[in-house]
N, C-alpha and C. Protein backbone atom coordinates (compact mmCIF):
# COMPACT_ATOMS: atom_id res chain seq x y z
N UNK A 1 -1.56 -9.43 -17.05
CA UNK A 1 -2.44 -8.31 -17.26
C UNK A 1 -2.89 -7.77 -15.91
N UNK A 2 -2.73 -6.51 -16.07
CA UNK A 2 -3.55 -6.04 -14.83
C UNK A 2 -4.84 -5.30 -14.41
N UNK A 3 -5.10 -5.40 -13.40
CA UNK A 3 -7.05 -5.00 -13.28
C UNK A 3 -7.06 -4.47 -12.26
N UNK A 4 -8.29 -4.01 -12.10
CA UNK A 4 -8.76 -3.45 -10.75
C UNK A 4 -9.71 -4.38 -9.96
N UNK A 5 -9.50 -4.67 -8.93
CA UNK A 5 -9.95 -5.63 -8.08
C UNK A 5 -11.02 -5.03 -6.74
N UNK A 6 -12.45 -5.83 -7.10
CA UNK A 6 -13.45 -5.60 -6.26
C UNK A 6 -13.28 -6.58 -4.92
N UNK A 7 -12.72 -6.11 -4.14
CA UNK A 7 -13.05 -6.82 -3.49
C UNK A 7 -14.31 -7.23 -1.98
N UNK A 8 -15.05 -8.54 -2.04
CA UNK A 8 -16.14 -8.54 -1.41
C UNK A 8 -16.11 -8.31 0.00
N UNK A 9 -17.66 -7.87 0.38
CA UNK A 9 -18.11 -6.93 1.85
C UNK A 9 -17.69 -8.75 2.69
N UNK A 10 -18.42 -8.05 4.19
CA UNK A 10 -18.20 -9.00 5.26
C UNK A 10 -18.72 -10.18 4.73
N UNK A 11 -17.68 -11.46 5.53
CA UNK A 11 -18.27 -12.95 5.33
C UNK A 11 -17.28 -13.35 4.39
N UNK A 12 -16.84 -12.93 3.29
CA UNK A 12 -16.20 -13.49 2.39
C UNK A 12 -15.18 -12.94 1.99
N UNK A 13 -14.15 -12.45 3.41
CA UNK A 13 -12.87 -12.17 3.88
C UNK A 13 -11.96 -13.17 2.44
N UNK A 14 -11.96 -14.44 2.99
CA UNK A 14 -10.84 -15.51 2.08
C UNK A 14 -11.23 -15.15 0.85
N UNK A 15 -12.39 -15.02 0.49
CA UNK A 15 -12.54 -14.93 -0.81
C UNK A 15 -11.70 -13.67 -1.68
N UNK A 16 -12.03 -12.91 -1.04
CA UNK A 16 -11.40 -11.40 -1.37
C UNK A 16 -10.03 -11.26 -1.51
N UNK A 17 -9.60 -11.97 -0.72
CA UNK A 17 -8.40 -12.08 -0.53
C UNK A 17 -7.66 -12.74 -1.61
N UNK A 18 -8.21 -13.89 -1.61
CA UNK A 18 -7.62 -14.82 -3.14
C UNK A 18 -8.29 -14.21 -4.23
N UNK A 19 -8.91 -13.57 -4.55
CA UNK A 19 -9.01 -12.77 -5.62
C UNK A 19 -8.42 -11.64 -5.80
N UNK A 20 -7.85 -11.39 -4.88
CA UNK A 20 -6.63 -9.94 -4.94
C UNK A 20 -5.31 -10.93 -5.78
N UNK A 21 -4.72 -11.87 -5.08
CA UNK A 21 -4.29 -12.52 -5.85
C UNK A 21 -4.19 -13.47 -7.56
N UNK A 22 -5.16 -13.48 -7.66
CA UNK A 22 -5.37 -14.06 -8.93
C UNK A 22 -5.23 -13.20 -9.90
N UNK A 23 -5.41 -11.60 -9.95
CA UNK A 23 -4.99 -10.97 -10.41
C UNK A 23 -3.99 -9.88 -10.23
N UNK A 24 -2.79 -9.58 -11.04
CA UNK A 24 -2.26 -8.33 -10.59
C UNK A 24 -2.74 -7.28 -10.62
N UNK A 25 -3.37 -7.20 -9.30
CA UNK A 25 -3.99 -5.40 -8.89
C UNK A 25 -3.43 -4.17 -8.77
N UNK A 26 -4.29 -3.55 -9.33
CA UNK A 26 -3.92 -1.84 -9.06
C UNK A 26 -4.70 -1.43 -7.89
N UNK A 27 -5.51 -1.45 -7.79
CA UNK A 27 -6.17 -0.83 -7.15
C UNK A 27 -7.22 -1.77 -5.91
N UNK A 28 -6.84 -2.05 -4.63
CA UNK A 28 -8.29 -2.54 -3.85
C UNK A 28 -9.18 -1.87 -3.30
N UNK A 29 -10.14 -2.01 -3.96
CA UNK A 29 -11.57 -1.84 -3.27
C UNK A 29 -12.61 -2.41 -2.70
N UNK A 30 -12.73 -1.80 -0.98
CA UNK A 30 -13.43 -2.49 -0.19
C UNK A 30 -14.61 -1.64 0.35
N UNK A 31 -15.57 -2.78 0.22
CA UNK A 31 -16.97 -2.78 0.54
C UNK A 31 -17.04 -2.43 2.26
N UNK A 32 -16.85 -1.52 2.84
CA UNK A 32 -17.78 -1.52 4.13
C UNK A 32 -17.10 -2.72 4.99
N UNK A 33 -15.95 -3.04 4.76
CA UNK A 33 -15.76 -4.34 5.37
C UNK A 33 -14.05 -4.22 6.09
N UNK A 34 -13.57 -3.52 6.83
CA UNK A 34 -12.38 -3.29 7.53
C UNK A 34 -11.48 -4.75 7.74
N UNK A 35 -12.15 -5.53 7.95
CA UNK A 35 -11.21 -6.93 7.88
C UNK A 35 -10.54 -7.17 6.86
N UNK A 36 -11.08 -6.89 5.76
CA UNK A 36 -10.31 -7.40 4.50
C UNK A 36 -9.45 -6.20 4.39
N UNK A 37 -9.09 -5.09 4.83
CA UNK A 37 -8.57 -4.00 5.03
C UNK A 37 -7.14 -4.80 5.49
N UNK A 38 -7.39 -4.87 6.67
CA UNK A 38 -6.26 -5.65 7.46
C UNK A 38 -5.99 -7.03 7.09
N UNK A 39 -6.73 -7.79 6.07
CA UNK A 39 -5.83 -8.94 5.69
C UNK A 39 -5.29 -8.84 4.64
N UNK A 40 -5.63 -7.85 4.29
CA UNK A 40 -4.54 -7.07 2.95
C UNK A 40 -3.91 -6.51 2.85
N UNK A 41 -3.51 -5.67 4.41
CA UNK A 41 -2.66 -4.29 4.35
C UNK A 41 -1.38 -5.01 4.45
N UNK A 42 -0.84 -6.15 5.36
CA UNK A 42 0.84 -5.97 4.97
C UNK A 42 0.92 -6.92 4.18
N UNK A 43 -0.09 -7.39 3.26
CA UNK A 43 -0.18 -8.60 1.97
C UNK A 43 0.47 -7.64 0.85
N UNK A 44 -0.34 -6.64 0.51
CA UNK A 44 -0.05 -6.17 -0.59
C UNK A 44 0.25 -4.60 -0.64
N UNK A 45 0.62 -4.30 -1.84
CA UNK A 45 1.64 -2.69 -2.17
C UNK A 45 0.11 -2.30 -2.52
N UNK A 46 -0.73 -2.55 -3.30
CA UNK A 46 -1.49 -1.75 -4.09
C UNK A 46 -2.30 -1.15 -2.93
N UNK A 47 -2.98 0.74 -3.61
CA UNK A 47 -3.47 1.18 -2.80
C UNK A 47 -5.18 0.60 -2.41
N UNK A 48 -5.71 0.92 -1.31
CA UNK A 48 -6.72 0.57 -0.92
C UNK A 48 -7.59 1.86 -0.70
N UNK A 49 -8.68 1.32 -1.43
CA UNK A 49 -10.04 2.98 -1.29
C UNK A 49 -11.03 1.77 -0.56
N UNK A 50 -11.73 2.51 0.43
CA UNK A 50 -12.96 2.11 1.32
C UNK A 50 -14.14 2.81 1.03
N UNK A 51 -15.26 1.87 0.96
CA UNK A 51 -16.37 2.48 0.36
C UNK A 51 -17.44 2.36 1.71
N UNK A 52 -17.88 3.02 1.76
CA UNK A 52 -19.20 2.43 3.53
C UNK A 52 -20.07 3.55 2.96
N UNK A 53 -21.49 3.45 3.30
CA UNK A 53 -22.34 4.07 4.18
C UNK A 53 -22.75 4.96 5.17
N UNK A 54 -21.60 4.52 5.67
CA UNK A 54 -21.61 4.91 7.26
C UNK A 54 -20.60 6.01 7.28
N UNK A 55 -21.28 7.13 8.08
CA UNK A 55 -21.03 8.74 8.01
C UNK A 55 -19.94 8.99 9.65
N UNK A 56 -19.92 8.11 10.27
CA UNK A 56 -19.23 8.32 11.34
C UNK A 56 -17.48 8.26 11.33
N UNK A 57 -16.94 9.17 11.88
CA UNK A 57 -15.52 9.32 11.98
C UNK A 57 -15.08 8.31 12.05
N UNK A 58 -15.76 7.87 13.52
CA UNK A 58 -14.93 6.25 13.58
C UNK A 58 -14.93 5.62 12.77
N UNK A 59 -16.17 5.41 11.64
CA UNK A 59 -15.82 4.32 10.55
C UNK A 59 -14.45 4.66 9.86
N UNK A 60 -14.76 5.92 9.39
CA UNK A 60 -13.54 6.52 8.74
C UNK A 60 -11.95 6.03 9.39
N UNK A 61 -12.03 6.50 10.58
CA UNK A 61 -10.76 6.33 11.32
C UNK A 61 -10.19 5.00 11.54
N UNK A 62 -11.16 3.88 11.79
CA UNK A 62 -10.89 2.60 11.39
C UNK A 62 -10.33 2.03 10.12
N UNK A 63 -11.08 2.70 9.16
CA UNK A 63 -10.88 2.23 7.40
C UNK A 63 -9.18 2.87 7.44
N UNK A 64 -8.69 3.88 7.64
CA UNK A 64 -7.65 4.52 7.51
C UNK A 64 -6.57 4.03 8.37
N UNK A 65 -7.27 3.51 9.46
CA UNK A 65 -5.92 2.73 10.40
C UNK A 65 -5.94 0.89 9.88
N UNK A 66 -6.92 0.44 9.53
CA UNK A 66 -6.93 -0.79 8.39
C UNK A 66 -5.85 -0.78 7.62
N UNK A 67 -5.89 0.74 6.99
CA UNK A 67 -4.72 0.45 5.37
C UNK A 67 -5.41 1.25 4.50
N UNK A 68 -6.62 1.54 4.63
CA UNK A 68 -7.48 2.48 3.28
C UNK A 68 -6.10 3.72 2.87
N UNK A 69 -6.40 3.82 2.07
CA UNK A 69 -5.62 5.48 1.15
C UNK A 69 -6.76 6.20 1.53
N UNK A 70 -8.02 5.78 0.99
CA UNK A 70 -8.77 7.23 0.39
C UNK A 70 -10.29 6.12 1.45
N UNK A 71 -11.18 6.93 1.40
CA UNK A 71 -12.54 6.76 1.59
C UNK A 71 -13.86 7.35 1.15
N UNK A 72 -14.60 6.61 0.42
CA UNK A 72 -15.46 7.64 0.07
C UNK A 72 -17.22 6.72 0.73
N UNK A 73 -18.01 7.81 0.99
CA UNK A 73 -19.29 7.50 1.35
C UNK A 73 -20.26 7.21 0.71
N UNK A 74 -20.86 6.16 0.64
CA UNK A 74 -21.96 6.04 0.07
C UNK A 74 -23.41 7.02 0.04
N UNK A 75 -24.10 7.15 -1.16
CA UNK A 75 -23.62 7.22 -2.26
C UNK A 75 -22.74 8.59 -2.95
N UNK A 76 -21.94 7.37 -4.11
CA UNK A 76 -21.13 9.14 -4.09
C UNK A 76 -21.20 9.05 -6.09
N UNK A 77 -20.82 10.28 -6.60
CA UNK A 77 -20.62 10.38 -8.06
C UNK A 77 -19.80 9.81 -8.58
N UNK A 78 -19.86 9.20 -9.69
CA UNK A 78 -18.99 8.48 -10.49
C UNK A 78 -17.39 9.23 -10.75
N UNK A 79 -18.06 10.62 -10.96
CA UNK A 79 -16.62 11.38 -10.76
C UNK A 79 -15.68 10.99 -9.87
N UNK A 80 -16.66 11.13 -9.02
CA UNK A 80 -15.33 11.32 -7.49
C UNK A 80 -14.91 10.22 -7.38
N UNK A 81 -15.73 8.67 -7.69
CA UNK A 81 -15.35 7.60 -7.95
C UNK A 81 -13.73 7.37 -8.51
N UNK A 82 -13.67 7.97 -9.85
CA UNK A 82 -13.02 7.95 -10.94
C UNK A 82 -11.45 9.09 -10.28
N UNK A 83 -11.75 10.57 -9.98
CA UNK A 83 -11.17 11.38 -9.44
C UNK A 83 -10.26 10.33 -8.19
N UNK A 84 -10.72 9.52 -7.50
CA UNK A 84 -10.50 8.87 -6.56
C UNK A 84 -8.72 7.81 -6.75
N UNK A 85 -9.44 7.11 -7.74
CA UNK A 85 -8.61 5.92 -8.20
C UNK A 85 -7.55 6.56 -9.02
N UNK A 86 -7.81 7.90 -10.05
CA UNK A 86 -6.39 8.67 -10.58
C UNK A 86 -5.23 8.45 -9.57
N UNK A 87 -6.24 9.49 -8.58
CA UNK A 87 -5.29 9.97 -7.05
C UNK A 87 -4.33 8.83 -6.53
N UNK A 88 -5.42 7.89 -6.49
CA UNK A 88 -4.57 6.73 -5.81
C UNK A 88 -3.31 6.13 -6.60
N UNK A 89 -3.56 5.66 -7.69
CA UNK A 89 -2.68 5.44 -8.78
C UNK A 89 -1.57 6.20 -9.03
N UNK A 90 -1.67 7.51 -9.05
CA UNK A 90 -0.27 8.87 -9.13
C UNK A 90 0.39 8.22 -7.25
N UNK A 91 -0.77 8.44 -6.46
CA UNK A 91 0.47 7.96 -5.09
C UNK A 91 1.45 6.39 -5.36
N UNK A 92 0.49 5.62 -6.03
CA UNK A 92 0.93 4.92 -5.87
C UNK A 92 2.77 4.52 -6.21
N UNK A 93 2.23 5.38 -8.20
CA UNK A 93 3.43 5.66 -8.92
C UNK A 93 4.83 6.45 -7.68
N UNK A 94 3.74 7.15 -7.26
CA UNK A 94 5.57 7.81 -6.18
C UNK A 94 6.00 7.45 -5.15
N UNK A 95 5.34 6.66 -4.80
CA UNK A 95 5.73 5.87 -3.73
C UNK A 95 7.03 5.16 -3.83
């Protein structure tokens, strides 16, 4: 079966990680946390959305050279949430 996988902010890198695994993911999502970005980017196919706070390019530009697909800022609408993960999912399909 497959799910969408939360995966957790700083500190609990391994954790995140083996929970990407335990399930077959569609989709990773990361908390504000660029490491797990990069211990996931040449781990796995599924796309990656980055979630932060933080309004600065560089965060952005980091999350995107990590492995992120998409990024969105805290806080944001459930839409765009939702709008988000479609997007990702159709790239993923054509990839």
């Amino acid at each position: 079966m497959s799910s969408l996988a939360w995966l957790m902010p700083a500190g609990s890198r391994d954790r995140a990680v083996g929970n990407y695994y335990q399930e077959q993911t569609i989709i990773a999502i990361v908390d504000d946390d660029e490491s797990v970005c990069h211990a996931i980017k040449g781990l796995v196919r599924s796309p990656i959305i980055f979630l932060t706070a933080h309004d600065e390019v560089s965060v952005r530009e980091r999350a995107l050279a990590a492995g992120a697909v998409a990024f969105l800022r805290k806080p944001f609408a459930a839409e765009l949430l939702i709008k988000t993960l479609r997007a990702a999912v159709k790239l993923d399909a054509n990839a």
